[in-house]
Protein backbone atom coordinates (compact mmCIF):
# COMPACT_ATOMS: atom_id res chain seq x y z
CA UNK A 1 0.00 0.00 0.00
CA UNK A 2 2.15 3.06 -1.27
CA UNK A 3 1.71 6.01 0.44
CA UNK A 4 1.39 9.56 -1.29
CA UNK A 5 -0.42 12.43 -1.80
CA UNK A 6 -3.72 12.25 1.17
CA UNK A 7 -3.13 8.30 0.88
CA UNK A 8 -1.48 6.69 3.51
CA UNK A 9 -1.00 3.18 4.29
CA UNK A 10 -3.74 2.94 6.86
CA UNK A 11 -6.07 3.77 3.75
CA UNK A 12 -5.71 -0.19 2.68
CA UNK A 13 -7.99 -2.57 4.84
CA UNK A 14 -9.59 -5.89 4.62
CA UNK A 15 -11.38 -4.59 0.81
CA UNK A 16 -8.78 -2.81 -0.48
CA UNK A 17 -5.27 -4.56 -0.07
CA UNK A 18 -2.85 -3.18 -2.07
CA UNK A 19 -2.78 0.72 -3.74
CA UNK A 20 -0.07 1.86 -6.25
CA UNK A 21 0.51 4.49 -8.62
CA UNK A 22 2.78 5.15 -11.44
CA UNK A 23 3.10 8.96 -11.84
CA UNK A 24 6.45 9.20 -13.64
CA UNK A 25 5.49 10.10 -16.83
CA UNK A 26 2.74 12.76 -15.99
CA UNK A 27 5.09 14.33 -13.69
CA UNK A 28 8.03 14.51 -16.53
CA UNK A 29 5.65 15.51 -18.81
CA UNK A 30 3.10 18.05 -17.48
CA UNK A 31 3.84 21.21 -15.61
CA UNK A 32 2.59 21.35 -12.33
CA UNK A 33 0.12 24.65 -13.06
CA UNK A 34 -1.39 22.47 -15.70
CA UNK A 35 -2.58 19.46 -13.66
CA UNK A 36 -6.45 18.73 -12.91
CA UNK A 37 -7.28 21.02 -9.61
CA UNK A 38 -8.51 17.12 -8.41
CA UNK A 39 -5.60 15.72 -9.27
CA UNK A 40 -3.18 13.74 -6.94
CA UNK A 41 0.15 12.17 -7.01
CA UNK A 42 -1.11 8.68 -5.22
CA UNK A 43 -2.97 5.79 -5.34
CA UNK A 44 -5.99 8.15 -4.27
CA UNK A 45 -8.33 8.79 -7.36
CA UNK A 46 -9.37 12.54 -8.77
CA UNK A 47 -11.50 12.13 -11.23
CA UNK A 48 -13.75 9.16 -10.39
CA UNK A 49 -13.25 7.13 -13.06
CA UNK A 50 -11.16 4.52 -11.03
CA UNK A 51 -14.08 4.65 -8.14
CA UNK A 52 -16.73 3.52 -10.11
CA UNK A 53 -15.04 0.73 -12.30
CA UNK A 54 -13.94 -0.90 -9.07
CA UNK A 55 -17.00 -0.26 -7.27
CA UNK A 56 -18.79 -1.71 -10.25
CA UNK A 57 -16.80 -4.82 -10.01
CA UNK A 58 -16.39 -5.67 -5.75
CA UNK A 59 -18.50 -3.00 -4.36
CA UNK A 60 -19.70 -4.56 -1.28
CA UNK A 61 -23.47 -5.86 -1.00
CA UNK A 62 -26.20 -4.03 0.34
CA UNK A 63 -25.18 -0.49 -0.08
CA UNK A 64 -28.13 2.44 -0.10
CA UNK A 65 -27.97 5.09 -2.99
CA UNK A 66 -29.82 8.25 -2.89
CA UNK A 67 -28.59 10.59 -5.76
CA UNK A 68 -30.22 14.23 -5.82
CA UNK A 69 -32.87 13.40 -3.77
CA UNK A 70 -33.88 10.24 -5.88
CA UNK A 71 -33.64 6.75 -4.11
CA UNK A 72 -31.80 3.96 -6.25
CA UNK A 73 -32.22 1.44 -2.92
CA UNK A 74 -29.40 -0.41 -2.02
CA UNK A 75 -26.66 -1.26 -4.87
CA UNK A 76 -23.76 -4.06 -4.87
CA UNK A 77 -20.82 -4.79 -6.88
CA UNK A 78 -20.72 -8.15 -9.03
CA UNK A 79 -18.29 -9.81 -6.76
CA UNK A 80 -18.91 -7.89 -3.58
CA UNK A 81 -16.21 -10.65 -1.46
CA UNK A 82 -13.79 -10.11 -3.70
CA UNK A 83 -10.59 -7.99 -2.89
CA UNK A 84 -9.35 -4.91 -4.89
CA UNK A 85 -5.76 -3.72 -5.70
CA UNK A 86 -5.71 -0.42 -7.72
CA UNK A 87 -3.25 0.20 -9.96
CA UNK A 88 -3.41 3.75 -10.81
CA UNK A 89 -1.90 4.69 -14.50
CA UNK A 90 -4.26 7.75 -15.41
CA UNK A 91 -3.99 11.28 -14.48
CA UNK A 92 -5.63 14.33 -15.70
CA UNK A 93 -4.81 17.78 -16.47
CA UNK A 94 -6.02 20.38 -18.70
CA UNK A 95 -4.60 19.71 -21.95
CA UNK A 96 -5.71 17.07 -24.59
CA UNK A 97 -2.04 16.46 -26.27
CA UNK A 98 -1.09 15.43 -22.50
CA UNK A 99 -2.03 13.59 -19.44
CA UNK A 100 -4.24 10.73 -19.54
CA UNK A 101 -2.79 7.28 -19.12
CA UNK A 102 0.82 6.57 -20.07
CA UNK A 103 2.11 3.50 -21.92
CA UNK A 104 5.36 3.13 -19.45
CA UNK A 105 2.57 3.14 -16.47
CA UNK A 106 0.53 0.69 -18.02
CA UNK A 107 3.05 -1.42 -18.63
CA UNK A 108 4.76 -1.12 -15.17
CA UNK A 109 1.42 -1.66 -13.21
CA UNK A 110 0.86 -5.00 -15.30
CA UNK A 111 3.62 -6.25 -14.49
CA UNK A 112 3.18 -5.42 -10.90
CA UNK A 113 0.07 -6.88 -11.10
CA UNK A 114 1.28 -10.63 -11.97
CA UNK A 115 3.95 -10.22 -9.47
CA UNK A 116 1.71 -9.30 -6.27
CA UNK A 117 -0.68 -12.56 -8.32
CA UNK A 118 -4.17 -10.49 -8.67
CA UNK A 119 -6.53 -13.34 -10.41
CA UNK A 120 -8.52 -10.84 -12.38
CA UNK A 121 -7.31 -7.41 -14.13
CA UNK A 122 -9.99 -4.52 -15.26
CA UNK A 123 -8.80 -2.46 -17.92
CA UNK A 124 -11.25 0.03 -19.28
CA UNK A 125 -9.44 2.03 -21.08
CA UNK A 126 -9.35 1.99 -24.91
CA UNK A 127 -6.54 0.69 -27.04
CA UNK A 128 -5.28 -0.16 -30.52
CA UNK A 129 -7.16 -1.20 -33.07
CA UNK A 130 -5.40 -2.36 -35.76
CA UNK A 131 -2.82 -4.36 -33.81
CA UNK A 132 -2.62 -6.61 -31.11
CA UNK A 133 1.44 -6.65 -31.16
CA UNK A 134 1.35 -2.91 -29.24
CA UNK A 135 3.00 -2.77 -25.96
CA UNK A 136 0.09 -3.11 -23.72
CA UNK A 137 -1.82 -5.85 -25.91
CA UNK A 138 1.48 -7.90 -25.37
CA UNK A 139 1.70 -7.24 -21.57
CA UNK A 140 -1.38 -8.72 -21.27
CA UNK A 141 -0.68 -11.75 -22.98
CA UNK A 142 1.82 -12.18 -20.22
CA UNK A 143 -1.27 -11.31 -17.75
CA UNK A 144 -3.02 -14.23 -19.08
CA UNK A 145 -0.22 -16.89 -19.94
CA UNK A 146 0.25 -16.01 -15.76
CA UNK A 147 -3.32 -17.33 -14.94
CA UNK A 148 -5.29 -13.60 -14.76
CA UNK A 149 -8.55 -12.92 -16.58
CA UNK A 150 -8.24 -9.59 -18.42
CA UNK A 151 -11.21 -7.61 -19.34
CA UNK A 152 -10.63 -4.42 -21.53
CA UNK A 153 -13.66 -1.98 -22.74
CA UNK A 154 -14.14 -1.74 -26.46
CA UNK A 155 -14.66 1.61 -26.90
CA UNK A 156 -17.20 4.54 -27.50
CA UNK A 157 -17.04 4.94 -31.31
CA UNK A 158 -20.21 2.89 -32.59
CA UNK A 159 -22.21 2.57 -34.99
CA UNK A 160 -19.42 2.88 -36.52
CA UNK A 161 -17.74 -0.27 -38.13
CA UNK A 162 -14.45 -1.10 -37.57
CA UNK A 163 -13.90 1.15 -33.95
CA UNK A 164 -13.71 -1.66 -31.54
CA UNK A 165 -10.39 -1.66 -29.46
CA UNK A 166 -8.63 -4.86 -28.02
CA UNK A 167 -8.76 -6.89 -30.75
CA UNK A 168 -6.48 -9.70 -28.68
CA UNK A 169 -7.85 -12.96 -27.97
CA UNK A 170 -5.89 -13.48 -24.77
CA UNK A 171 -8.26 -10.61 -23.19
CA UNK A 172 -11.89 -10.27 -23.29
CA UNK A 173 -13.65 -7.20 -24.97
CA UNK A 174 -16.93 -6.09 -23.67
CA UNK A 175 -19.09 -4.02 -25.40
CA UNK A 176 -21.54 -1.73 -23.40
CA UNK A 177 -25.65 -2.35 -23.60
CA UNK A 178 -28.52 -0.18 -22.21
CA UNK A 179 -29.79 -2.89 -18.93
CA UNK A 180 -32.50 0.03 -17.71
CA UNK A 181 -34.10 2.49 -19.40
CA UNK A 182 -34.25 5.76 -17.18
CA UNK A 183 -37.15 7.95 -19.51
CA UNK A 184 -38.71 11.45 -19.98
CA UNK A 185 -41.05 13.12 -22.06
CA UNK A 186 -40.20 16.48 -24.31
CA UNK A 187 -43.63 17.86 -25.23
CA UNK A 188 -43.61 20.45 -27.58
CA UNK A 189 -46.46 23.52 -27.93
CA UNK A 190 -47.93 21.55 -31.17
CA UNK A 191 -48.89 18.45 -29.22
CA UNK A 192 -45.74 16.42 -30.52
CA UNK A 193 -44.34 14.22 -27.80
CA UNK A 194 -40.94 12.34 -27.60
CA UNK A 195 -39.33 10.13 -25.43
CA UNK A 196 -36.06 10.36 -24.12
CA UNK A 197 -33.21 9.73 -20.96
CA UNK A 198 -33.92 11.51 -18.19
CA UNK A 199 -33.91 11.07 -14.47
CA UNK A 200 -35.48 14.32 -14.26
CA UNK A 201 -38.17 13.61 -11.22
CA UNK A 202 -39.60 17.40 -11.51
CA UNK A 203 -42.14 18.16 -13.86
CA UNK A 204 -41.37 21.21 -16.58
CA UNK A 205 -44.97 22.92 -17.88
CA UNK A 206 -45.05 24.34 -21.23
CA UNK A 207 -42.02 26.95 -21.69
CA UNK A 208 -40.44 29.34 -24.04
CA UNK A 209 -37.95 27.26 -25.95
CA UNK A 210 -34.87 28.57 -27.53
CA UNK A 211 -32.10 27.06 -29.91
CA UNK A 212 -28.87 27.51 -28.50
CA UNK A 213 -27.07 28.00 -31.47
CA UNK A 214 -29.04 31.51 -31.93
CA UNK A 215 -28.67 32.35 -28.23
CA UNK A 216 -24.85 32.78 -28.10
CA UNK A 217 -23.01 35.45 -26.47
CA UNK A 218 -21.66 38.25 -29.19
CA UNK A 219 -18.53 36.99 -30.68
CA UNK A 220 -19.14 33.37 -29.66
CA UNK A 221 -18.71 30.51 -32.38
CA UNK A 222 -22.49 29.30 -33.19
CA UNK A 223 -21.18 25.96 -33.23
CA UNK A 224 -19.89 26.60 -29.48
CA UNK A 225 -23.10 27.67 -28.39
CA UNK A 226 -25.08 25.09 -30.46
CA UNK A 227 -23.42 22.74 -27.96
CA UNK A 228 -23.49 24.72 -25.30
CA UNK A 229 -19.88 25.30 -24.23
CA UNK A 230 -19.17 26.83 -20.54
CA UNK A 231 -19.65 30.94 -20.96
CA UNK A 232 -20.94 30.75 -24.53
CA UNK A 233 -24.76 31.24 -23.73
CA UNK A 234 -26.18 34.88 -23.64
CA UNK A 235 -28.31 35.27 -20.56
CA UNK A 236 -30.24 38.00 -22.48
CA UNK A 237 -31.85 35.33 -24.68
CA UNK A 238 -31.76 32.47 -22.19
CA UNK A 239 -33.15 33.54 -19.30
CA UNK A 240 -36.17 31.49 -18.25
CA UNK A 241 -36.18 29.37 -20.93
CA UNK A 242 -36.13 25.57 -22.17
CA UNK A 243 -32.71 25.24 -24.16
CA UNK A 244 -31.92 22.87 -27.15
CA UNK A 245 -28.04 21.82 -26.76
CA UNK A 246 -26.44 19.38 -29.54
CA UNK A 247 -24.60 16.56 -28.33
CA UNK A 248 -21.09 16.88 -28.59
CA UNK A 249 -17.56 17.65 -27.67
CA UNK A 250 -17.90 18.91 -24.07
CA UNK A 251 -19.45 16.78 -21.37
CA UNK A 252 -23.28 16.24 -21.43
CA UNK A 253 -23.36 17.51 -17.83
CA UNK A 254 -21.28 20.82 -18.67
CA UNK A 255 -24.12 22.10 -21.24
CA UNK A 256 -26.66 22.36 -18.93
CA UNK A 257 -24.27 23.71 -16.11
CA UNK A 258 -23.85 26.13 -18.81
CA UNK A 259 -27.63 26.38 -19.31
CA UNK A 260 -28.25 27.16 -15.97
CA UNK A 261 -25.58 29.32 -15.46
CA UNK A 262 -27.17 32.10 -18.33
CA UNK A 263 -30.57 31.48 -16.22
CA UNK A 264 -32.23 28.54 -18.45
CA UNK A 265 -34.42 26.59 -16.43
CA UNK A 266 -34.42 23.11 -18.65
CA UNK A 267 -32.60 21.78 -20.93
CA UNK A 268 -33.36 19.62 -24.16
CA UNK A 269 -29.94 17.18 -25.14
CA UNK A 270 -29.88 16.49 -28.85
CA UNK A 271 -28.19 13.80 -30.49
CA UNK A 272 -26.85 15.09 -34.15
CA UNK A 273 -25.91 11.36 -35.05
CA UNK A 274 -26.88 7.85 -34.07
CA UNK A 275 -25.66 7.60 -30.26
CA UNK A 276 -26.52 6.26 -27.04
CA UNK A 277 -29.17 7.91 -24.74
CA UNK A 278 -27.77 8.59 -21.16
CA UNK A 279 -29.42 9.67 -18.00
CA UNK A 280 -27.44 12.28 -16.36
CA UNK A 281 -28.04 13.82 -13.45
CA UNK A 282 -28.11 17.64 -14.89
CA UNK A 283 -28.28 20.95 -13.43
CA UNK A 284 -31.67 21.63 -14.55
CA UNK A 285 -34.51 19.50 -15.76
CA UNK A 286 -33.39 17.44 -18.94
CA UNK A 287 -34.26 15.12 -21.27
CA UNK A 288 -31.64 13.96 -23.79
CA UNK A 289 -33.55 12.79 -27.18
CA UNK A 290 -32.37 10.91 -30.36
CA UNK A 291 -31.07 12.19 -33.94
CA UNK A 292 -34.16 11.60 -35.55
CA UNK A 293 -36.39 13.35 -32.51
CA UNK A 294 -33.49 15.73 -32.32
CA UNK A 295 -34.39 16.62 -36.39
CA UNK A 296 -37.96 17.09 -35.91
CA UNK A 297 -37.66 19.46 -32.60
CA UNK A 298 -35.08 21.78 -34.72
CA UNK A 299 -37.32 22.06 -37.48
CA UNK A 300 -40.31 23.24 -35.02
CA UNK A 301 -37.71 25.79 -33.15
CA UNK A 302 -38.47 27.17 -36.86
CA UNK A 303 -41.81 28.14 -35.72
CA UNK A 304 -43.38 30.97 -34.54
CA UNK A 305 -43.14 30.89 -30.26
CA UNK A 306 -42.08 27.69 -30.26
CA UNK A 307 -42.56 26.04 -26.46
CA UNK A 308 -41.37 22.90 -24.62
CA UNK A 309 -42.62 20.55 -21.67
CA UNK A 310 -40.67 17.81 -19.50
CA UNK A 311 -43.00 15.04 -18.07
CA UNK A 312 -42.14 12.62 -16.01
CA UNK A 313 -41.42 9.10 -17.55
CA UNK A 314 -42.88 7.71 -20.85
CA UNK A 315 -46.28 9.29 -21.44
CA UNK A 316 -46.22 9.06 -25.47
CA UNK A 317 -48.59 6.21 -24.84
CA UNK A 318 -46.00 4.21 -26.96
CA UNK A 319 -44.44 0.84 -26.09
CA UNK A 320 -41.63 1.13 -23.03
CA UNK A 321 -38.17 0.78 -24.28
CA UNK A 322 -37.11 -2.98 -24.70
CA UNK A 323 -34.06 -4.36 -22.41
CA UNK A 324 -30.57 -5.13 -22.57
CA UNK A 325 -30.33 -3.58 -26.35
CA UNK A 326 -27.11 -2.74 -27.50
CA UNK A 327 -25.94 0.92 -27.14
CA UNK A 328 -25.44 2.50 -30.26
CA UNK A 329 -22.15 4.45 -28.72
CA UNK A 330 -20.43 0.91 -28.39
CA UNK A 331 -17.77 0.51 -30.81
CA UNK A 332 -18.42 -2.50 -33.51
CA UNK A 333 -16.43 -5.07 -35.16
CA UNK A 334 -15.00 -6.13 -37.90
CA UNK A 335 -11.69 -6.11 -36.30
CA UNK A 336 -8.98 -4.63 -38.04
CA UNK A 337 -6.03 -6.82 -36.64
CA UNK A 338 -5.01 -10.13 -38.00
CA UNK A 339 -6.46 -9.58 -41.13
CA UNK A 340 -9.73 -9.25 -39.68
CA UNK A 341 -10.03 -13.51 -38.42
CA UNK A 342 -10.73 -12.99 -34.82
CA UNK A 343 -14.37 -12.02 -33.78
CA UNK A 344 -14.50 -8.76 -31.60
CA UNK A 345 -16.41 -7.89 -29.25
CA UNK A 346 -16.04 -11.00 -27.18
CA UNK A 347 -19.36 -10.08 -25.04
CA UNK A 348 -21.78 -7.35 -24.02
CA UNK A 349 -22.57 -6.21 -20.19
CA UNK A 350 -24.61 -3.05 -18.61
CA UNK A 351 -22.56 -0.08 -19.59
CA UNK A 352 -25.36 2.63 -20.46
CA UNK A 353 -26.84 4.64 -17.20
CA UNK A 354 -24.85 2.46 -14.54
CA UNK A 355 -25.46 3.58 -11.41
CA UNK A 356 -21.63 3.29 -9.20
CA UNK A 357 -19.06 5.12 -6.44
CA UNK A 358 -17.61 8.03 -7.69
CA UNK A 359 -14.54 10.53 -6.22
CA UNK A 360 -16.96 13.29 -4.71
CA UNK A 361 -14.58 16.47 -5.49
CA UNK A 362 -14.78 15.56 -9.17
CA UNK A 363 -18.56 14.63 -9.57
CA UNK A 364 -20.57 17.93 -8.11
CA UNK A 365 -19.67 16.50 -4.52
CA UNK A 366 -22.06 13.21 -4.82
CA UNK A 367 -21.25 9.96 -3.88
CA UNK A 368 -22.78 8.03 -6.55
CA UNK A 369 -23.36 8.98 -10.00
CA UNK A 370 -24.82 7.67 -13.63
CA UNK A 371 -22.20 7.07 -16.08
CA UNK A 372 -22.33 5.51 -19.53
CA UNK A 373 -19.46 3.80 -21.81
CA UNK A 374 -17.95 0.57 -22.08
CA UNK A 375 -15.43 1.55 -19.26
CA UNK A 376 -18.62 0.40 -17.05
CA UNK A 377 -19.35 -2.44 -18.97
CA UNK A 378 -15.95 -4.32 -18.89
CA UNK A 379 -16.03 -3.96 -14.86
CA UNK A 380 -19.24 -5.70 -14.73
CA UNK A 381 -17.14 -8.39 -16.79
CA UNK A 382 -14.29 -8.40 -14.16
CA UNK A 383 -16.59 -8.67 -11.43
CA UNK A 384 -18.15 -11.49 -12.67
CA UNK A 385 -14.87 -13.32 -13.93
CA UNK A 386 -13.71 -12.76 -10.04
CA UNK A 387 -17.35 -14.26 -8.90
CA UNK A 388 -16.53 -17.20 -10.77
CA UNK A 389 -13.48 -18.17 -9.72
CA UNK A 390 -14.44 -17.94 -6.21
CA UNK A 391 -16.85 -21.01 -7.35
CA UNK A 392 -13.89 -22.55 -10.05
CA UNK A 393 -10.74 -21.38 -8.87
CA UNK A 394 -8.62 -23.63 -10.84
CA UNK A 395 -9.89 -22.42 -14.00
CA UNK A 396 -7.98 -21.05 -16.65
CA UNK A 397 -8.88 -16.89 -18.07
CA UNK A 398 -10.16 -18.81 -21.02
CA UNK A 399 -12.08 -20.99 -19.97
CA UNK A 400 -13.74 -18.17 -17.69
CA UNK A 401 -13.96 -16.45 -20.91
CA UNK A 402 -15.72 -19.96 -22.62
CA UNK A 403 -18.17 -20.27 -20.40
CA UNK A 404 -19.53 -16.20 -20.44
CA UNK A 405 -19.57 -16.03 -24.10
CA UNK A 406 -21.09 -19.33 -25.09
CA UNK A 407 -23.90 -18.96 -22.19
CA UNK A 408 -24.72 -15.57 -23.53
CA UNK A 409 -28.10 -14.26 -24.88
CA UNK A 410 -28.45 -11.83 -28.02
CA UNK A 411 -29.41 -8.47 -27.11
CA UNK A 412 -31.97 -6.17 -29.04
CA UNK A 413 -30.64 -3.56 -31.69
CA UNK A 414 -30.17 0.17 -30.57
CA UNK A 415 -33.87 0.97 -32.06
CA UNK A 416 -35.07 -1.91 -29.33
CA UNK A 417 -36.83 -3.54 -31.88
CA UNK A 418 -34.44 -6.23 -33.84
CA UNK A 419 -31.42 -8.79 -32.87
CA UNK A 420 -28.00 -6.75 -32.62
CA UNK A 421 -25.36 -8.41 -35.14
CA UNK A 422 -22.48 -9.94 -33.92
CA UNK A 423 -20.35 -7.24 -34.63
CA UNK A 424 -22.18 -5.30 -31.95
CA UNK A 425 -22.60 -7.29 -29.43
CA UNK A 426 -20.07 -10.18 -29.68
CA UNK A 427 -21.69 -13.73 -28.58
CA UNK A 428 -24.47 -11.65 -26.55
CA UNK A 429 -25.31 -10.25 -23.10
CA UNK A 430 -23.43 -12.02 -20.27
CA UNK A 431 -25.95 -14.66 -18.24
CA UNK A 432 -24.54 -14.63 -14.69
CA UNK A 433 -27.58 -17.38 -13.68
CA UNK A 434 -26.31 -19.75 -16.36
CA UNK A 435 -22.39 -19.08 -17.20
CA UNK A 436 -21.16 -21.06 -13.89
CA UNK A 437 -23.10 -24.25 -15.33
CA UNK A 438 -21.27 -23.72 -19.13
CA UNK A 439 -21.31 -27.81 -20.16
CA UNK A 440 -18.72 -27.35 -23.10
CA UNK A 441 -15.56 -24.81 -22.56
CA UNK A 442 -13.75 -24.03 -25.84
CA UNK A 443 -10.39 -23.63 -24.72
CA UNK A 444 -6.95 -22.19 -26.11
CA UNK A 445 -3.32 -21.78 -24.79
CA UNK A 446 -0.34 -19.33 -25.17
CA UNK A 447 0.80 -21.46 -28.24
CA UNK A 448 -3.17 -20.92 -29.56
């Protein structure tokens, strides 16, 4: 347990055994001034990201959530037992050609991994994908010719073909599917009602609505304020008004921060392109709606007064949104290494809306928070792969691997409505009440 930076030694107990960090290369490489105002040089995490992966994995059992004043009940990890080591590699500062997570980290904290003999490894971070000879695909091909089960997200760049990351087949690759559907309803002055994310629990009546791209302050970019950067709304034209932000660029949560900042009281979240639909828990009353809803409220800001409503839940009257689908954020296959012969994504898991632990400072000083991606997805795969060897702890990474993706179940499409290909969701959604009972494992070897 290495002590630094408001982590001590005594921080490690009977859950979490072993802390380490690997700061070298941030430090050499980023000026202090320039670091994340969260940041720390220790095992203790900033930004949050490390809290909720491993709390998604081994958070222990029984554990009440209440999130703005909404109760989720009590939550638990997949392996809630099991014990955690963190191996921290990432760290965050304010410019993208910088920070982030650092090859010679990576690398070190692997190999300190298989030393201190850690049975499963979580990586959820992306990687290459045209290669699976890079430095830290290779590393982890030691991981698993040492006995540990490696799970590795596959990234956020779906629909599109030919995104998905970690195209190894010593590792497993999870893709990310929507496992609850947390809904609103935008109802606009003609009567026109779609549904969306939201876990908006406050009702919104009928409201001026604005487009944000015309509601910029003088001299800002209308692209900027068509997504709603921080400072780029005019308070002038905002004021008490139901805002239309595009999806994009800068974090979902930062455009209404920015919304309610120039004195909007709700926001509508527009996807411009086929994407997931996340509930966030925003600064004002939301609802986050797709590309094709997204098309048909722009052309009525076109209108004459155009206004707005948020209900509560689904009240189109339509059919509820069918579970586990696919999310349409979660990169796809082909693979691009090896000439294309391996088959990734290995498997799908929950990854849209999760609710986990997250590092207060960094996450508007709450506890727990919603977050989407396949970084949430691949620790529900960890957590499992740690549950099961608690029941098989003989077994081999692959044949862990076996008996998920040949007892999974195909998920629904992003539309809810037809089977996602295989290129989406690998062999299916993971079956936790049927994987520990596979019958057949398909195994394979270092020399495989």
């Amino acid at each position: 347990c290495q002590p630094g930076d408001q982590w001590t030694a005594d921080n490690c107990n009977q859950k979490i055994v072993g802390a380490r960090y690997y700061p070298n290369a941030f430090i050499a490489n980023v000026p202090q001034n320039h670091w994340s105002p969260t940041e720390v040089i220790s095992a203790r995490d900033g930004g949050g990201h490390g809290t909720r992966t491993a709390s998604t994995a081994v958070g222990n059992n029984g554990v009440p959530m209440t999130v703005e004043g909404v109760n989720f009940g009590t939550g638990s990890g997949m392996a809630p037992a099991a014990k955690l080591a963190v191996y921290k590699v990432c760290f965050d500062d304010d410019d993208p050609n910088t920070g982030g997570c650092y090859t010679s980290s990576t690398l070190s904290a692997i190999d300190d991994a298989i030393s201190d003999g850690v049975d499963v490894l979580n990586f959820s971070i992306s990687g290459a994908t045209t290669t699976v000879v890079d430095a830290v695909e290779v590393a982890f091909e030691g991981a698993a010719e040492a006995g540990i089960f490696v799970a590795a997200s596959a990234g956020n760049s779906g629909p599109t073909a030919s995104t998905v990351a970690h195209n190894s087949p010593w590792l497993t690759t999870v893709a990310n599917s929507t496992h609850y559907a947390f809904e609103g309803t935008l109802v606009l002055g003609n009567g026109m009602k779609y549904k969306g994310a939201s876990v908006n629990r406050t009702p919104v009546g009928q409201t001026p609505m604005i487009d944000a791209a015309t509601a910029g302050l003088p001299g800002v970019d209308p692209l900027a304020a068509k997504r709603c950067y921080l400072n780029a709304l005019d308070p002038t034209k905002v004021s008490g008004k139901m805002v239309v932000c595009a999806r994009g660029v800068n974090a979902r949560v930062e455009k209404s921060a920015e919304v309610k900042r120039a004195g909007g009281v709700a926001m509508v979240l527009a996807n411009v392109s086929p994407n997931s639909l996340d509930a966030d828990f925003h600064s004002v009353p939301s609802v986050h709606i797709s590309d094709t809803d997204g098309a048909a409220v722009y052309s009525y800001l076109g209108t004459s007064n155009p206004t707005g409503a948020i209900e509560v839940g689904d009240t189109t009257g339509g059919t509820k949104t069918a579970v586990p689908q696919i999310s349409a954020s979660s990169s796809r296959g082909p693979a691009l290494a090896n000439g294309s012969d391996l088959l990734k994504p290995d498997i799908a898991a929950p990854g849209t809306a999760v609710l986990a632990a997250v590092a207060p400072p960094s996450n508007s000083n709450r506890n727990f928070d919603l977050y989407t991606g396949t970084s949430m997805a691949a620790p529900h795969i960890s957590g499992l792969a740690a549950l099961y060897l608690g029941v098989h702890p003989n077994w081999s990474p692959m044949a862990v691997k076996s008996a998920m993706m040949t007892t999974a179940y195909d998920l629904l499409g992003p539309d809810g409505t037809k089977l996602a290909d295989p290129f989406a969701q690998g062999a299916g959604h993971v079956n936790p009440t049927k994987f520990l009972n596979p019958g057949l494992l398909v195994l394979s070897g270092p020399a495989d």
